[in-house]
N, C-alpha and C. Protein backbone atom coordinates (compact mmCIF):
# COMPACT_ATOMS: atom_id res chain seq x y z
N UNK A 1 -1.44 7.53 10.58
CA UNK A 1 -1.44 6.85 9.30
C UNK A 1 -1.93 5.41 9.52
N UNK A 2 -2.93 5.32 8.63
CA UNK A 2 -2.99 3.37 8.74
C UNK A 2 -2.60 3.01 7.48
N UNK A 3 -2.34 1.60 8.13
CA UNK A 3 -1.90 0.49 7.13
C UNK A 3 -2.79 -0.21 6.51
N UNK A 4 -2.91 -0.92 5.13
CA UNK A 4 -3.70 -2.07 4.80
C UNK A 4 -3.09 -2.97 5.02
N UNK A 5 -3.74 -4.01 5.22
CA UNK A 5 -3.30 -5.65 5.38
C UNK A 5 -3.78 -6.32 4.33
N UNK A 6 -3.33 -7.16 3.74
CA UNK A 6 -3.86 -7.90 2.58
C UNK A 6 -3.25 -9.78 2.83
N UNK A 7 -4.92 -10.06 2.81
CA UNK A 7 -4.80 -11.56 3.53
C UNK A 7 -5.44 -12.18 2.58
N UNK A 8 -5.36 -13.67 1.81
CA UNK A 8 -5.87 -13.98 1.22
C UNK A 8 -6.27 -15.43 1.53
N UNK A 9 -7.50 -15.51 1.41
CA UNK A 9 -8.12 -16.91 2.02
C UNK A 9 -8.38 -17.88 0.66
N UNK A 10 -8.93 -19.39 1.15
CA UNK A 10 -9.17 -19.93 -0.09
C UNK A 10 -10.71 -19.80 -0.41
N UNK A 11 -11.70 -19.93 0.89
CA UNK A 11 -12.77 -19.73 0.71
C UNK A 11 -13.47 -18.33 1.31
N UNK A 12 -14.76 -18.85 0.70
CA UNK A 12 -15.88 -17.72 1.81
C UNK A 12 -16.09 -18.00 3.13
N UNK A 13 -16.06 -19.18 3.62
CA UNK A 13 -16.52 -19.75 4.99
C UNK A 13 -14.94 -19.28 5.54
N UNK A 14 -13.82 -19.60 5.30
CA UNK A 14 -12.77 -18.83 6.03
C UNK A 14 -12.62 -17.73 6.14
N UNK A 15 -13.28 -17.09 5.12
CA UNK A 15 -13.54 -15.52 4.97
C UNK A 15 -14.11 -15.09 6.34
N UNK A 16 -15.31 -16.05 6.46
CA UNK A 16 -16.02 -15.03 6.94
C UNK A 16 -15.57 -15.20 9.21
N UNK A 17 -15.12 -16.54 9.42
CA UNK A 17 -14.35 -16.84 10.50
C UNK A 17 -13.32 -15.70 10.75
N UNK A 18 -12.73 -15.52 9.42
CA UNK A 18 -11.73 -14.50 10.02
C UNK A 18 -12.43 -13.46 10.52
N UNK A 19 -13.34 -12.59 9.33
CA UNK A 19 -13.90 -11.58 9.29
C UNK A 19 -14.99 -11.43 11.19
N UNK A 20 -15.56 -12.32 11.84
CA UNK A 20 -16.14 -12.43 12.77
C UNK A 20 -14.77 -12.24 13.83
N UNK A 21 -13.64 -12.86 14.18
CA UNK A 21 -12.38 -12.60 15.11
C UNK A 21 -12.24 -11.36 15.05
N UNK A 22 -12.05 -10.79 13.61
CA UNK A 22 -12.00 -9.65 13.39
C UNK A 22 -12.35 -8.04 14.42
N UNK A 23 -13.72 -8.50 14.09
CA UNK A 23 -14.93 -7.72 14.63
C UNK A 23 -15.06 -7.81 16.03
N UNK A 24 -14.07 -8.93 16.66
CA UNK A 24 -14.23 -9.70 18.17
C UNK A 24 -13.07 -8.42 18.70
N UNK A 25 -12.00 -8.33 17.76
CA UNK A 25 -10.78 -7.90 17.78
C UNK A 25 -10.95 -6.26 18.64
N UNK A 26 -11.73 -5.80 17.46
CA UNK A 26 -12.20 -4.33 17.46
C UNK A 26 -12.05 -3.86 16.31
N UNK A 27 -11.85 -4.61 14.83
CA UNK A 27 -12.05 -4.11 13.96
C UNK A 27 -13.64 -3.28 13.50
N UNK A 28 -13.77 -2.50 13.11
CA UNK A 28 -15.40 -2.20 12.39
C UNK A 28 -15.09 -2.70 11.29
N UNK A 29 -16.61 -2.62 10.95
CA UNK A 29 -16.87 -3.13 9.04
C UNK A 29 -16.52 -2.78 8.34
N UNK A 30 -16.55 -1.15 8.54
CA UNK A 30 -16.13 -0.20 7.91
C UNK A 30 -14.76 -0.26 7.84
N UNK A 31 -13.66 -0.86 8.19
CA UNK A 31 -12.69 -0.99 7.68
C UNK A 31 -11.56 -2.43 7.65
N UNK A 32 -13.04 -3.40 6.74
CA UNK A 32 -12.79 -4.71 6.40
C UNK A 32 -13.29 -4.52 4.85
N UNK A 33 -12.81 -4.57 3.78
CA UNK A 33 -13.19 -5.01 2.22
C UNK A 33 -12.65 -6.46 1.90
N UNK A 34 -13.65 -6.97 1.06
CA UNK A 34 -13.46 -8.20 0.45
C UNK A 34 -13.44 -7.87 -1.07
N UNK A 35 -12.24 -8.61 -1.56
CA UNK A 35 -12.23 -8.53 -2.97
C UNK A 35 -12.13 -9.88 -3.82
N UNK A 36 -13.00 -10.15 -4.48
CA UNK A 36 -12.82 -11.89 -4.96
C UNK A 36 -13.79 -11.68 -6.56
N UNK A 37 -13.63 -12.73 -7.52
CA UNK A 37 -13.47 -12.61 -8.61
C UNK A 37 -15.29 -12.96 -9.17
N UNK A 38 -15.72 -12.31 -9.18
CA UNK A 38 -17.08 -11.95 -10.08
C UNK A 38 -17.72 -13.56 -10.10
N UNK A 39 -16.79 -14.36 -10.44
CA UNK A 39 -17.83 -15.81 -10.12
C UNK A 39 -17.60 -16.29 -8.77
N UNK A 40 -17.19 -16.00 -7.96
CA UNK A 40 -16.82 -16.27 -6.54
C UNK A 40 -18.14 -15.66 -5.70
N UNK A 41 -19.13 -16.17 -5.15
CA UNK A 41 -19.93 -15.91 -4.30
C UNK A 41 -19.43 -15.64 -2.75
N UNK A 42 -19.51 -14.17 -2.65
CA UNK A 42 -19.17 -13.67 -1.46
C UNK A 42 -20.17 -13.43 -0.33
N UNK A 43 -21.22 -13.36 -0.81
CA UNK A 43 -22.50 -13.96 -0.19
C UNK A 43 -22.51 -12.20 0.75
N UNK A 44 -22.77 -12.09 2.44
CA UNK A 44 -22.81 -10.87 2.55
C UNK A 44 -21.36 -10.25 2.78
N UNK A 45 -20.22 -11.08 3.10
CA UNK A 45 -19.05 -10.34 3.01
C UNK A 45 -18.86 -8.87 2.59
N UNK A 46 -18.50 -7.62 3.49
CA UNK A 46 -17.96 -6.62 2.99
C UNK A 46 -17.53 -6.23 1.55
N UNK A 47 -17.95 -6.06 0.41
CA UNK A 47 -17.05 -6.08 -1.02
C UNK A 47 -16.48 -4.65 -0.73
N UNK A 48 -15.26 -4.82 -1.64
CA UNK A 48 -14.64 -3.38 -1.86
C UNK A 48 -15.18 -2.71 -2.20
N UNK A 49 -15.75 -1.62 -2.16
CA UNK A 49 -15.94 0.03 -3.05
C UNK A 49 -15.37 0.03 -4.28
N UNK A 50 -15.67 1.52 -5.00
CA UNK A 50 -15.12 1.76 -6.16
C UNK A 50 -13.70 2.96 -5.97
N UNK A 51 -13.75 2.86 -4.23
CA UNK A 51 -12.81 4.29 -3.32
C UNK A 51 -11.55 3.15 -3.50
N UNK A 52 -11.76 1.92 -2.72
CA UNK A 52 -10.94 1.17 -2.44
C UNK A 52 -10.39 0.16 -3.26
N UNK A 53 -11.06 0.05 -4.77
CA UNK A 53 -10.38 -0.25 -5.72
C UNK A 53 -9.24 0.27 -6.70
N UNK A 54 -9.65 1.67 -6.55
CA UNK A 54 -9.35 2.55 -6.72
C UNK A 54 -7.68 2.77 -6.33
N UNK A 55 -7.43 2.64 -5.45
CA UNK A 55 -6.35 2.78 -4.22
C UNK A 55 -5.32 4.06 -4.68
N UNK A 56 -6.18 4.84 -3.81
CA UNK A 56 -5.51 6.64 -4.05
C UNK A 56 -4.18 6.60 -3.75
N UNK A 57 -3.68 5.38 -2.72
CA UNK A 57 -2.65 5.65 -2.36
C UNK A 57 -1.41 5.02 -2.95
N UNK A 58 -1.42 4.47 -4.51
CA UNK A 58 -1.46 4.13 -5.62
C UNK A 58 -0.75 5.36 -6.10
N UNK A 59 -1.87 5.68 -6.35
CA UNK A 59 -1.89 7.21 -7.50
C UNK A 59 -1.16 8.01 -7.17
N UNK A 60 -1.16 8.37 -5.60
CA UNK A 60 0.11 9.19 -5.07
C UNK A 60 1.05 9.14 -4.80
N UNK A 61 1.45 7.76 -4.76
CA UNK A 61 2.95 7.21 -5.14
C UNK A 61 3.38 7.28 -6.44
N UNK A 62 2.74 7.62 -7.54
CA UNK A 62 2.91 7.66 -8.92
C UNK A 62 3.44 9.14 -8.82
N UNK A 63 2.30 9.91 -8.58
CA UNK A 63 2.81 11.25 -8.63
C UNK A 63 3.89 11.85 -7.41
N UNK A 64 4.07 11.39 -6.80
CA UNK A 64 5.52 11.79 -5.56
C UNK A 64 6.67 11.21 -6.65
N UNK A 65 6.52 9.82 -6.85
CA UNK A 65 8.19 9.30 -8.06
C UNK A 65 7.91 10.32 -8.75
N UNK A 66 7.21 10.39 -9.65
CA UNK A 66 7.35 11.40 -10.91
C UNK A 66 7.77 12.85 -10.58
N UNK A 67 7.18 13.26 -9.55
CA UNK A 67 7.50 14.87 -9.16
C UNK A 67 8.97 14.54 -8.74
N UNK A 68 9.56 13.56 -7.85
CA UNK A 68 10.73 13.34 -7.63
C UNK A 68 11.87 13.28 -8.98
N UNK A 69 11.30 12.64 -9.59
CA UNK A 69 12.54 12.26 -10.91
C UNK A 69 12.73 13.67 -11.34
N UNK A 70 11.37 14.40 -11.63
CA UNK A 70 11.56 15.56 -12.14
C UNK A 70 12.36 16.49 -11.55
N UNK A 71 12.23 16.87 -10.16
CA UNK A 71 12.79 17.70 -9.70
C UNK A 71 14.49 17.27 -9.72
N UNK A 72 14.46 15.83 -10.02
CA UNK A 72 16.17 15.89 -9.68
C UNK A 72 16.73 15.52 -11.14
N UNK A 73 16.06 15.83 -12.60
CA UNK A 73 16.38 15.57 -13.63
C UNK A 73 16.86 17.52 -13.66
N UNK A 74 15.77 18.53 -13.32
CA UNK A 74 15.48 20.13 -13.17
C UNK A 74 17.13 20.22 -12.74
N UNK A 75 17.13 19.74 -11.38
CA UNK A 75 18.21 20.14 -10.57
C UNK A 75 19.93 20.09 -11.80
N UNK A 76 19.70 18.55 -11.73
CA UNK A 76 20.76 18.19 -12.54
C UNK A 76 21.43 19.58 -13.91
N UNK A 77 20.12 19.36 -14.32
CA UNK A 77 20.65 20.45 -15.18
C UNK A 77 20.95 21.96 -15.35
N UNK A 78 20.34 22.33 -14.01
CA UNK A 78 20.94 23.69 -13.81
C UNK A 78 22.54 23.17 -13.04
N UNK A 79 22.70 22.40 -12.79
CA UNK A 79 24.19 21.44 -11.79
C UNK A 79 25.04 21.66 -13.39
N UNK A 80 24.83 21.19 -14.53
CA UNK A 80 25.62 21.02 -15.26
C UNK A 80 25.82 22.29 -15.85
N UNK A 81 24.97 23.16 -15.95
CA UNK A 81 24.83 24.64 -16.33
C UNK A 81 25.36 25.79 -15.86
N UNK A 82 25.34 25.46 -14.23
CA UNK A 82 25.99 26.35 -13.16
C UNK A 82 27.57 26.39 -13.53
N UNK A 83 27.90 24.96 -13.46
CA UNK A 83 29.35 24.78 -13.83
C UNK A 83 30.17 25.65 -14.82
N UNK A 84 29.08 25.32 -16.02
CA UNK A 84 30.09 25.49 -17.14
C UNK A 84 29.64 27.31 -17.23
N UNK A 85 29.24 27.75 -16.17
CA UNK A 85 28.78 29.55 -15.87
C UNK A 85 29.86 30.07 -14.97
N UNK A 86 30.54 29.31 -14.26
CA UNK A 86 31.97 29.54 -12.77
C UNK A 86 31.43 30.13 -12.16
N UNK A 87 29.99 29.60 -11.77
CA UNK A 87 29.66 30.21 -10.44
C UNK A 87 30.30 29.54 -9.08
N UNK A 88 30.92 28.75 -9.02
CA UNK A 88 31.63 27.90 -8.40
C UNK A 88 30.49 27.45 -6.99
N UNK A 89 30.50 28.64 -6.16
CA UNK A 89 30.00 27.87 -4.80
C UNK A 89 28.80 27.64 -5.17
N UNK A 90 27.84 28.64 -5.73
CA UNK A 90 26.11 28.21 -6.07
C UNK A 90 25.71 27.14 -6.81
N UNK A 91 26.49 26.50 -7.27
CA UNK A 91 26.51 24.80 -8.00
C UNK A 91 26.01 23.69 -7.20
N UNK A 92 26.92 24.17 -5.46
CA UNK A 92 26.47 23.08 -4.67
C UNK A 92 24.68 23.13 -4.59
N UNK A 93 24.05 24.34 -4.56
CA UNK A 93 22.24 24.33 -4.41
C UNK A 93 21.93 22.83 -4.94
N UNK A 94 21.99 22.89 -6.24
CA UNK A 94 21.61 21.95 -7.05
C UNK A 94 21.90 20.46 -7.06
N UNK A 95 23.57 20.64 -6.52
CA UNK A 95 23.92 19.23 -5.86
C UNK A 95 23.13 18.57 -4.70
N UNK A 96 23.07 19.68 -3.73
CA UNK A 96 22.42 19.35 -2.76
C UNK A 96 20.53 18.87 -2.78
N UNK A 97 19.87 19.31 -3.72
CA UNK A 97 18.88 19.05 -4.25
C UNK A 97 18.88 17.93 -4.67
N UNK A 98 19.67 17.44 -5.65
CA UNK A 98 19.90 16.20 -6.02
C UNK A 98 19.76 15.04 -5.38
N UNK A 99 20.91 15.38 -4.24
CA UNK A 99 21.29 14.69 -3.29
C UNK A 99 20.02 14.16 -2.37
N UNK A 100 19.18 14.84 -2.14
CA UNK A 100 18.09 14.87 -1.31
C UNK A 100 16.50 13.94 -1.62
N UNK A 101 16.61 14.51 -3.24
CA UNK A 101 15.87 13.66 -4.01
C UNK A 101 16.46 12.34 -3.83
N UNK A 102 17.56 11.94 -3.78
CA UNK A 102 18.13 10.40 -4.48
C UNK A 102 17.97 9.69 -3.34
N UNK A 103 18.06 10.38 -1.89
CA UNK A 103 17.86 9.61 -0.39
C UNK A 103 16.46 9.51 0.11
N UNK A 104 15.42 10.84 -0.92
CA UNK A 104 14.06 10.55 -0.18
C UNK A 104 13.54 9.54 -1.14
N UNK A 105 14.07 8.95 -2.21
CA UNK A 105 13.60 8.20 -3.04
C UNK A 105 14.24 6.85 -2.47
N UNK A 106 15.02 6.76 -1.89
CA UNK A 106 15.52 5.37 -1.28
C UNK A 106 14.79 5.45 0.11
N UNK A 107 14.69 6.14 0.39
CA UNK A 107 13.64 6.38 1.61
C UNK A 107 12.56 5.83 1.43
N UNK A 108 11.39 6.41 0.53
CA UNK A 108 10.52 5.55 0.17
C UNK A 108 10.61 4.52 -0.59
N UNK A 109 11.37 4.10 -0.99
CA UNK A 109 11.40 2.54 -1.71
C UNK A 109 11.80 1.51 -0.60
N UNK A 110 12.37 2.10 0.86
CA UNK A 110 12.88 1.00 1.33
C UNK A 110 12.59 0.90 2.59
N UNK A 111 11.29 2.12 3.02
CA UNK A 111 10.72 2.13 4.09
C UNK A 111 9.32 2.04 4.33
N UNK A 112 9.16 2.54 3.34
CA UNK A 112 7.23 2.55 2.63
C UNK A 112 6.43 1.38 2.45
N UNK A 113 6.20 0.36 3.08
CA UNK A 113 5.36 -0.77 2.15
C UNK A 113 4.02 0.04 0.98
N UNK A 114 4.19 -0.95 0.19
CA UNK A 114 3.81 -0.74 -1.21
C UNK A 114 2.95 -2.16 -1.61
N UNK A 115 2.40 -2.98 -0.70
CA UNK A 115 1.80 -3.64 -1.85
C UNK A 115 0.21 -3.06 -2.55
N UNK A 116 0.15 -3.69 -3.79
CA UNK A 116 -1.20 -2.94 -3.80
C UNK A 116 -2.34 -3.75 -4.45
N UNK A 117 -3.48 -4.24 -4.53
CA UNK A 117 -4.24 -4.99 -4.94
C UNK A 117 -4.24 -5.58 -6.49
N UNK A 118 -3.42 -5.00 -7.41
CA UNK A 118 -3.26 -5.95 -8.79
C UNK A 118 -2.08 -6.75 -8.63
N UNK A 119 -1.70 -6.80 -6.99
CA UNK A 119 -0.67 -7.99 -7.22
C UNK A 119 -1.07 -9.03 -7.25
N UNK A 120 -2.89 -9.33 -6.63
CA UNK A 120 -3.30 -10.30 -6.34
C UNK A 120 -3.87 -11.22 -7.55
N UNK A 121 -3.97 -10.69 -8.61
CA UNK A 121 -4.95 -11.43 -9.55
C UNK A 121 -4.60 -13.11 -10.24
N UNK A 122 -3.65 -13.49 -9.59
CA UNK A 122 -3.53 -14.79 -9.62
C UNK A 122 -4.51 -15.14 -8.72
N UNK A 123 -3.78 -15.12 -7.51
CA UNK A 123 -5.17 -15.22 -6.45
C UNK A 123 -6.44 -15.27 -6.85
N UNK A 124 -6.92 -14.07 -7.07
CA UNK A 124 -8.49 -14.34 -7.45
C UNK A 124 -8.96 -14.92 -8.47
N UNK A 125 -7.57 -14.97 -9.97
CA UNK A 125 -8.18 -15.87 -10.79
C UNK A 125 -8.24 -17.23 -10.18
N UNK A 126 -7.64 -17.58 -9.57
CA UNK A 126 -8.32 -19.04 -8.80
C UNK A 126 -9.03 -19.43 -8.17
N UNK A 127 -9.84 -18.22 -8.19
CA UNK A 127 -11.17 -18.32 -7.40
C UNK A 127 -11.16 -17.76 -5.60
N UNK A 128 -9.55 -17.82 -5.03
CA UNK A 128 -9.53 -17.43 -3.94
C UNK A 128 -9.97 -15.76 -3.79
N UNK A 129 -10.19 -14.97 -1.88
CA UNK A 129 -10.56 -13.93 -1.55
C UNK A 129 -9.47 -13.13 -1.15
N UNK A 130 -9.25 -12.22 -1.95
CA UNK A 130 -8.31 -11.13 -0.85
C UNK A 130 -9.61 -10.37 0.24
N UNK A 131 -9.13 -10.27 1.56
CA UNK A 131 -9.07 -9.56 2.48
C UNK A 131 -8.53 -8.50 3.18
N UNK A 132 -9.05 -7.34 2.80
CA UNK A 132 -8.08 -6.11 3.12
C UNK A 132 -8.51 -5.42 4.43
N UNK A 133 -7.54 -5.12 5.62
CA UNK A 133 -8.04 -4.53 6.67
C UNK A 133 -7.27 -3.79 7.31
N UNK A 134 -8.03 -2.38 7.35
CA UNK A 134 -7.37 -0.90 7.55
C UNK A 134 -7.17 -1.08 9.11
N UNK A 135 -6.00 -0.50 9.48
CA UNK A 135 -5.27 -0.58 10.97
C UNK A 135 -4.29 0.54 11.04
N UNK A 136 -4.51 1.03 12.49
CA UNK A 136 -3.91 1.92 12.82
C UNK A 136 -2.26 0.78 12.65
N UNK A 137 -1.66 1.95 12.49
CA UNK A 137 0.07 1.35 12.72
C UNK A 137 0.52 0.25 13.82
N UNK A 138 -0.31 0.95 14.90
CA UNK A 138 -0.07 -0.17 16.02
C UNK A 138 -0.52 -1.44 16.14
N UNK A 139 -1.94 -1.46 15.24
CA UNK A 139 -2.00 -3.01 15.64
C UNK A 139 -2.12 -3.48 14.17
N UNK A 140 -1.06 -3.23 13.34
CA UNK A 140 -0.42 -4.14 12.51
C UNK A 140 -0.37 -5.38 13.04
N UNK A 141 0.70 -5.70 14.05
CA UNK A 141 1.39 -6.76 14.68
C UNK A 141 0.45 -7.62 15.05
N UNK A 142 -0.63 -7.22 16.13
CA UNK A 142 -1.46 -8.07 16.48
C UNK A 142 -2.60 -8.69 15.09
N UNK A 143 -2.63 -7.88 14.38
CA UNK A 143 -3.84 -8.13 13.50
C UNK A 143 -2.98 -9.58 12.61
N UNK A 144 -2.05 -9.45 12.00
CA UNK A 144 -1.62 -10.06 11.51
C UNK A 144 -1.03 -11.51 12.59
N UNK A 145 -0.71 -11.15 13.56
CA UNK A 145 -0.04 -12.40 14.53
C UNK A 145 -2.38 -13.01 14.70
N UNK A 146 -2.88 -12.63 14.40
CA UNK A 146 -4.40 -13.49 14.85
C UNK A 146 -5.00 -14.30 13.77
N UNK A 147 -4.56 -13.48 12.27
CA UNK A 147 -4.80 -13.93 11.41
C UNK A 147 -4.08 -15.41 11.32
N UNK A 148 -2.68 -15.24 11.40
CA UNK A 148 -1.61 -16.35 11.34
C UNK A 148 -2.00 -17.17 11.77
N UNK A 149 -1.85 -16.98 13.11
CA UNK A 149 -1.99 -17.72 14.09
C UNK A 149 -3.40 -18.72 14.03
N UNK A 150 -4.41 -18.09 13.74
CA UNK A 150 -5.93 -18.74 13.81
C UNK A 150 -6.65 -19.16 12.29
N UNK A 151 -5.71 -18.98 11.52
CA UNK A 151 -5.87 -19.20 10.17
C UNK A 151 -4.69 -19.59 9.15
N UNK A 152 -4.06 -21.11 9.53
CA UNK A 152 -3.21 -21.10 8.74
C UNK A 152 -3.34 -21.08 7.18
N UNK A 153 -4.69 -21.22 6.79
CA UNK A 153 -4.61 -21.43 5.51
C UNK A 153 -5.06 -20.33 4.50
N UNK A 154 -4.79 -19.24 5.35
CA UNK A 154 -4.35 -17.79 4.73
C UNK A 154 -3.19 -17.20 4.50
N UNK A 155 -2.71 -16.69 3.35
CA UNK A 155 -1.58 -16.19 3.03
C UNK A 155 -1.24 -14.92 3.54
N UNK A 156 -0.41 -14.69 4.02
CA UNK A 156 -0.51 -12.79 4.52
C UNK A 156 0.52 -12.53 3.16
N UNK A 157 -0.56 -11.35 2.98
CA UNK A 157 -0.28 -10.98 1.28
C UNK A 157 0.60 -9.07 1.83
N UNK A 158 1.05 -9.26 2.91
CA UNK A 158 1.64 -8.02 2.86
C UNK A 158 0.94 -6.51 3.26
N UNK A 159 1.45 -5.50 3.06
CA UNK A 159 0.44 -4.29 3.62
C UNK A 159 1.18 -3.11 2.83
N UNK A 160 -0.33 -1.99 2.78
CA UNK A 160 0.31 -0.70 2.05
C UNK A 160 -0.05 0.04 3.02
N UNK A 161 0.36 1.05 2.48
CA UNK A 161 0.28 2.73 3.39
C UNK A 161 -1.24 3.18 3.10
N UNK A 162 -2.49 3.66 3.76
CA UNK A 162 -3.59 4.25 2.99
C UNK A 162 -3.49 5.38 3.63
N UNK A 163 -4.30 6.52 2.44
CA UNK A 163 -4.28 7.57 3.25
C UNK A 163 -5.25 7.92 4.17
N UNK A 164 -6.51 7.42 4.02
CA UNK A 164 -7.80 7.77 5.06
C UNK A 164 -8.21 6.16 4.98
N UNK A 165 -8.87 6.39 6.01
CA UNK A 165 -10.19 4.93 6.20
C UNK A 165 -11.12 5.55 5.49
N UNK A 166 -11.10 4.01 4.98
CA UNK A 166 -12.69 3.86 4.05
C UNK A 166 -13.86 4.37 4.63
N UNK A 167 -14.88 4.94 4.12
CA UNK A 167 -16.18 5.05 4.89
C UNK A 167 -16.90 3.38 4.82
């Protein structure tokens, strides 16, 4: 699984310093996007896609909650149904369903990073660049300790889950 990183600079010339460490790092291009606001000259900077605006992995967090609520709204009510039927022990199914939903849903709310690119639009309405860069799990740590470290005047804007690298 990789992660996104979401870094936000004030200019293009810091943009593009980072973006060169980057590439020093072992990042490819292919999984550096720049996203900045239509009057902001990004000059050749990486721009996002219409894949990576997109952010599938968005959409499938929409549909996992929703299939979740559902299945434990389903459950519930065969739970209240079973009861008032005295099936006594086959009641627990449904409890236990319940139960499962309510921990994989705290599961992902409290293990999952989730940020996702319309958090940024303050940011870019001010003219600043988000910087997004796909990383294996492992070098989260480093990617972000180089950025910090060699760029204080970038914000680390956090990281989501993606499901594939960008082409």
């Amino acid at each position: 699984m990789y992660r996104r990183l979401f870094f936000v600079f004030p200019d293009k010339v810091h943009t593009e310093q980072a973006l060169d460490e980057l590439h020093m790092s072992g990042i490819g291009q292919r999984y550096i996007h720049v996203h900045a606001n239509p009057a902001v000259d990004i000059g050749k900077l990486p721009s996002a896609d219409a894949t990576v605006m997109r952010e599938a992995s968005g959409q499938t967090e929409r549909v996992l909650w929703g299939g979740n609520l559902l299945l434990f709204f389903v459950a519930f009510v065969v739970f209240i149904v079973m009861l008032f039927s005295n099936v006594g022990f086959w009641a627990m199914i449904p409890l236990l369903v319940m139960l499962s939903t309510f921990f994989a849903g705290v599961f992902f709310t409290q293990k999952i990073p989730n940020v996702h690119l319309n958090e940024f639009t303050d940011a870019l309405s001010h003219g600043e660049i988000v910087l997004m860069v796909d990383v294996p799990t492992s070098r989260v740590d480093d990617i972000e300790h180089l950025i910090h470290n060699h760029h204080p005047e970038a914000a680390i804007g956090g990281s989501s889950w993606t499901m594939a690298v960008s082409h």
